[in-house]
Protein backbone atom coordinates (compact mmCIF):
# COMPACT_ATOMS: atom_id res chain seq x y z
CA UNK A 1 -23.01 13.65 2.37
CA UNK A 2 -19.56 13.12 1.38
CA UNK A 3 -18.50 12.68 -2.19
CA UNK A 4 -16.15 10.01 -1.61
CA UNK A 5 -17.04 6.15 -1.79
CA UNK A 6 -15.21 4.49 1.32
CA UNK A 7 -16.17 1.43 0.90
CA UNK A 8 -18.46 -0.83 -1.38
CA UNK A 9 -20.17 -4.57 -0.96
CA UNK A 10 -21.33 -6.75 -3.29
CA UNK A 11 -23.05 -9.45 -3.36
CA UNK A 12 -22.27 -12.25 -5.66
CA UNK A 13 -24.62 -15.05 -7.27
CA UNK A 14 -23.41 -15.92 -10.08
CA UNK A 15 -20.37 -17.14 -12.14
CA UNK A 16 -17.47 -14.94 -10.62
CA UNK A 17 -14.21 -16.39 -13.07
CA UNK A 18 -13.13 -13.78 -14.38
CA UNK A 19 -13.36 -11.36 -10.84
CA UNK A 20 -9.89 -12.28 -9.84
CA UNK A 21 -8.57 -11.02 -12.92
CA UNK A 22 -10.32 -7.60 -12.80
CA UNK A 23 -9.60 -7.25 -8.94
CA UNK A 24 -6.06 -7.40 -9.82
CA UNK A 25 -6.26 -4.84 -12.37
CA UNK A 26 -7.81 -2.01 -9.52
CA UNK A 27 -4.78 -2.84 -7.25
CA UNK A 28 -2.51 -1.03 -9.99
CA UNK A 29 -4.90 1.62 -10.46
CA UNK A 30 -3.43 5.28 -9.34
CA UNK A 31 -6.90 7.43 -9.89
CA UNK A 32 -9.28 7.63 -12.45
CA UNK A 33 -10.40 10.95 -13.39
CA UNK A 34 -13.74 11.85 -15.19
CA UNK A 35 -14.21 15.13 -17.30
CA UNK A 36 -17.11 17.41 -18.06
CA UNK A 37 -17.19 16.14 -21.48
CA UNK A 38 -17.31 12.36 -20.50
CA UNK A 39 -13.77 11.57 -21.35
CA UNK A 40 -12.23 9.05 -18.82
CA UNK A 41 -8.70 8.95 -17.77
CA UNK A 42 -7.24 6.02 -15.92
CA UNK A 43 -3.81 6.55 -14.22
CA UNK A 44 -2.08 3.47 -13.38
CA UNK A 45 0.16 3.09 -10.44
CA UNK A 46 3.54 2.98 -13.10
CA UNK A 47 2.66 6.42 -14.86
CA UNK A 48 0.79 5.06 -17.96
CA UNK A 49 -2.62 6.66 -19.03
CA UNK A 50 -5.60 5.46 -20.78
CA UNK A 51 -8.00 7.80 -22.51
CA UNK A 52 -11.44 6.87 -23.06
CA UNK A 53 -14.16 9.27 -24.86
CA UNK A 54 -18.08 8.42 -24.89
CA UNK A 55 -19.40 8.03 -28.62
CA UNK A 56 -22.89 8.98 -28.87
CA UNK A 57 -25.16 6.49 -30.44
């Protein structure tokens, strides 16, 4: 089994406003990396970075 998501469906029933809006947002998306530790780093498609580290509860 391969690692790699080709392809995904979903299936909607409910309100869907604000979908557009995030759609867009994965269209400038480069890769998004995920680290041992849980920290999550978003590349976007102009060379800016978000970092994002899980806080335990």
């Amino acid at each position: 089994m391969s690692s790699r998501i080709k392809g995904i469906t979903v299936e909607i029933g409910g309100d869907t406003s604000g979908l557009e809006k995030s759609l867009a947002i994965l269209k400038t998306l480069d890769h998004i990396r995920v680290f041992e530790d849980e920290t999550l780093l978003v590349i976007f498609l102009d060379g800016s970075e978000i970092e994002c580290r899980s806080e335990e509860a």
